[in-house]
Protein backbone atom coordinates (compact mmCIF):
# COMPACT_ATOMS: atom_id res chain seq x y z
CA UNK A 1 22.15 -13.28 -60.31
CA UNK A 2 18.52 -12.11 -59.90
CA UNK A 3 15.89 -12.39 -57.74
CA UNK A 4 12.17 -12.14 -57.53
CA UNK A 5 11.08 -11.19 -54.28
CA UNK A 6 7.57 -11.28 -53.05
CA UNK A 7 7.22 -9.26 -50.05
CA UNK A 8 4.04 -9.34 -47.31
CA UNK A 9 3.41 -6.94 -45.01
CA UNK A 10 1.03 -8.61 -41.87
CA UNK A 11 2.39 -6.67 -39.81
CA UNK A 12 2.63 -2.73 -40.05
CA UNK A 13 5.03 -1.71 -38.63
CA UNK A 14 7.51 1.90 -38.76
CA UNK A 15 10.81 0.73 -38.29
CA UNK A 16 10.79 -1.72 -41.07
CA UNK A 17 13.13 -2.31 -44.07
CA UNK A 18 12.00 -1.21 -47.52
CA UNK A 19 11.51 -3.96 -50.66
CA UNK A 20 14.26 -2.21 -51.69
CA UNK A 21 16.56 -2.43 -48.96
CA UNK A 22 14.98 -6.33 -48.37
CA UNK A 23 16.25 -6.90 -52.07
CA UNK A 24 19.62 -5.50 -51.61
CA UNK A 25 20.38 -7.78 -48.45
CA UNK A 26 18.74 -11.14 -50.53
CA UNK A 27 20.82 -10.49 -53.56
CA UNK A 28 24.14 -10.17 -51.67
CA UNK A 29 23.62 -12.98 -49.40
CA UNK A 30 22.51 -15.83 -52.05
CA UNK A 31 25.20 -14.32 -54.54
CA UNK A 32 27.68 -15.92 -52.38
CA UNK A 33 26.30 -19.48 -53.03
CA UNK A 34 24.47 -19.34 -56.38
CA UNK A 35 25.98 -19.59 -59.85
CA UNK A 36 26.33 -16.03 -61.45
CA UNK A 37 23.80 -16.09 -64.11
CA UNK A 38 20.67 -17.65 -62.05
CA UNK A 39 17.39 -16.46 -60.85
CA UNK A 40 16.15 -17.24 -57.54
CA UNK A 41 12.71 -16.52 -56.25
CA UNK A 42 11.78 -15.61 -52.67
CA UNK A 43 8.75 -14.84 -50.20
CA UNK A 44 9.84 -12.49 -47.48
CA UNK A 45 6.77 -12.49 -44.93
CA UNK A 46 6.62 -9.56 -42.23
CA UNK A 47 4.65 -10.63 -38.99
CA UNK A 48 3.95 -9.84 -35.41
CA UNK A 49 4.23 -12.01 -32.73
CA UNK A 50 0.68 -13.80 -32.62
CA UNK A 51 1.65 -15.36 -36.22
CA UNK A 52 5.12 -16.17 -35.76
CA UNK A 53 4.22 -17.98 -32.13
CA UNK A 54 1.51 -19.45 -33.99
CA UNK A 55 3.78 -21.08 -37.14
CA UNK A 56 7.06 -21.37 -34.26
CA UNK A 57 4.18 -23.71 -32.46
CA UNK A 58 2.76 -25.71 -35.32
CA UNK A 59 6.61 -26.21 -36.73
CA UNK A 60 9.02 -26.66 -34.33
CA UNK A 61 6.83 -27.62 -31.32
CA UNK A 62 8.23 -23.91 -29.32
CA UNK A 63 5.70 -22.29 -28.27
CA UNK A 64 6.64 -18.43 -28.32
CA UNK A 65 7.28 -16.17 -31.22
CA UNK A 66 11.02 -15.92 -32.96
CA UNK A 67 12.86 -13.66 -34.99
CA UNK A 68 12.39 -16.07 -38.33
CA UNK A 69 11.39 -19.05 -39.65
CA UNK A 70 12.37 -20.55 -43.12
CA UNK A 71 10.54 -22.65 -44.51
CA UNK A 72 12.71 -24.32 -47.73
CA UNK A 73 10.90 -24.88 -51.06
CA UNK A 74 10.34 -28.63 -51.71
CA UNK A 75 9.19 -30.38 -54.18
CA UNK A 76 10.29 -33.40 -57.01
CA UNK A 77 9.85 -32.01 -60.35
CA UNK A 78 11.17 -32.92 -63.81
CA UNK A 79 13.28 -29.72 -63.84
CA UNK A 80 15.17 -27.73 -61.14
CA UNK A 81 12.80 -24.79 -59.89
CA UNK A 82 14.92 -21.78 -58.37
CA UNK A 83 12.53 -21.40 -55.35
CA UNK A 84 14.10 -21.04 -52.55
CA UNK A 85 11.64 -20.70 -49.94
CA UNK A 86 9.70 -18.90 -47.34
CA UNK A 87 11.18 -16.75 -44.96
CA UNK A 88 8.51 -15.19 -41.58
CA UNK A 89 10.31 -12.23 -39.72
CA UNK A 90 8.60 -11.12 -36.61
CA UNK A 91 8.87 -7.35 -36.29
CA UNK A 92 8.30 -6.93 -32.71
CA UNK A 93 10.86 -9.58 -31.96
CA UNK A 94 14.02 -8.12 -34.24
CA UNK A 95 12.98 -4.82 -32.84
CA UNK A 96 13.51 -6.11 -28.94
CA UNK A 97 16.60 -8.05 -29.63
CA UNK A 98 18.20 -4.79 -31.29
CA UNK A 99 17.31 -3.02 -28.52
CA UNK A 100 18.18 -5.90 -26.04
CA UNK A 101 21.91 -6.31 -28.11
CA UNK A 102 22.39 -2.47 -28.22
CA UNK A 103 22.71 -2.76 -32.38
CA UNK A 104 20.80 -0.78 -35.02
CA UNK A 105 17.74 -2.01 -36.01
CA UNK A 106 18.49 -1.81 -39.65
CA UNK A 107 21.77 -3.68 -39.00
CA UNK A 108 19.91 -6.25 -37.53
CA UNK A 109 16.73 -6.25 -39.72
CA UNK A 110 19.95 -7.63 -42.37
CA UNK A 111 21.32 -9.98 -39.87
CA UNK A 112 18.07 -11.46 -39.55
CA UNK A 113 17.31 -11.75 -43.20
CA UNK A 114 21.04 -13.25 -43.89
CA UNK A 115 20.56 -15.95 -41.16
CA UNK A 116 17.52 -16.98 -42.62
CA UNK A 117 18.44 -17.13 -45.96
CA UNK A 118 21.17 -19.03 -45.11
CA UNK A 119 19.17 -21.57 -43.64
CA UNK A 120 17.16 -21.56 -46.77
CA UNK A 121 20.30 -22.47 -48.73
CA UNK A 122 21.26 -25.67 -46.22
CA UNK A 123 23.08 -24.02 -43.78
CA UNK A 124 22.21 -24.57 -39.77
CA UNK A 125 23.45 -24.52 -36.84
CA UNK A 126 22.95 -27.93 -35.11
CA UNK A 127 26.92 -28.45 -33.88
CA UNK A 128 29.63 -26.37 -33.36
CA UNK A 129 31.36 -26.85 -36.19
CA UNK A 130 27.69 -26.10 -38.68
CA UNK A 131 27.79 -23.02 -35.96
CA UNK A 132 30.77 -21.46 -36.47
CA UNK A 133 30.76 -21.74 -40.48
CA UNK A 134 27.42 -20.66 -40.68
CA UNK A 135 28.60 -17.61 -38.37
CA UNK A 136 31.53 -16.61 -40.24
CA UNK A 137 29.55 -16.67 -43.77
CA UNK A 138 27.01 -14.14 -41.89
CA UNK A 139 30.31 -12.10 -41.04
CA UNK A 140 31.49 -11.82 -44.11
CA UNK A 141 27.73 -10.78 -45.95
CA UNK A 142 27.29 -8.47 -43.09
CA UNK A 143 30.32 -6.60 -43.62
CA UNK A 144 29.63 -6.66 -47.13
CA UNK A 145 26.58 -4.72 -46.75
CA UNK A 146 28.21 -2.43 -44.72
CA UNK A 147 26.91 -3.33 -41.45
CA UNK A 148 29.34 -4.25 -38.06
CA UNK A 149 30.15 -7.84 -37.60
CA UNK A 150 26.62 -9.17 -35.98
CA UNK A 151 28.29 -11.40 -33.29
CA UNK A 152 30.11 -8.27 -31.92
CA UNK A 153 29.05 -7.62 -28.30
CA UNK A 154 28.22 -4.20 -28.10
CA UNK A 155 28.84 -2.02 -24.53
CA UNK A 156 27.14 -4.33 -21.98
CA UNK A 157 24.70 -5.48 -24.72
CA UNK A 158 24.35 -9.80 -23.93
C-alpha cells in the first residue's frame, strides 16, 4: 500500500508530529482496510482553534473547536479515485486533552490521526455497537504503532 500525503501546517506549533511520523501512523491505519497493492491519497491539515471552531461551526452546527474533522472525498466519476479525504487536527486541542487524559502527546497526536482516518474509511461512532468496533480497531492500530491502548485511563486522568 502507498500513500500520498499532503500535509499543511496553519498552525505552528512545537509539539507537533513530523510528515514522517504523520505518514507512518496513515500507512498503518488504512493498511488494515485497503487491498495490499493500492495507493491512497490524503490531506492532513494542522490548525488552531479559531479554524477548527470555525469549520466544527459551519459543519456540524457545534460551535467550539475539536480535536478533528474528516471530511470524506466525494465525488461520481467514471473510475474509482483513491482519495480518501480531508482530515483538520487542532493542535491546541490534542495538546489539552493529552494533558487533561495524562497520555503522551505523541501517543495521542496517533490516536487522533487513527480516529479520523477511520472515519474517513466509514467507520463512526453513532451506537454502541459502531462504538465499540470502531474502538477496538483503534486498539489494535495503536498497539501496532507501539503506543498504549488509547481508551486506557491513566492515574486519575478522566
Amino acid at each position: 500500500m502507498s500513500l500520498r500525503l499532503h500535509v499543511q501546517r496553519e498552525f505552528r506549533y512545537p509539539q507537533k508530529p513530523s510528515d514522517k511520523e504523520l505518514t507512518h501512523w496513515a500507512k498503518t491505519t488504512i493498511s488494515f482496510l485497503a487491498a495490499p497493492n493500492s495507493t491512497q491519497e490524503l490531506t492532513i491539515r494542522i490548525v488552531g482553534k479559531a479554524e477548527s471552531a470555525r469549520l466544527n461551526k459551519a459543519f456540524r452546527d457545534k460551535s467550539s473547536a475539536t480535536n478533528v474533522l474528516a471530511f470524506p472525498f466525494c465525488a461520481i466519476t467514471p473510475y474509482p479515485i483513491a482519495i480518501l479525504g480531508d482530515l483538520l487536527m487542532c493542535a491546541p486541542i490534542i495538546r489539552e486533552e493529552a494533558e487533561a487524559q495524562g497520555k503522551q502527546i505523541k501517543a495521542h497526536w496517533a490516536h487522533i490521526l487513527v480516529h479520523g482516518l477511520l472515519h474517513l474509511l466509514g467507520f463512526d461512532h453513532k451506537t454502541d455497537s459502531e462504538t465499540e468496533d470502531m474502538e477496538s480497531l483503534e486498539t489494535t492500530i495503536m498497539l501496532k504503532l507501539g503506543f498504549p491502548p488509547p481508551y486506557e485511563l491513566i492515574g486519575d486522568a478522566v
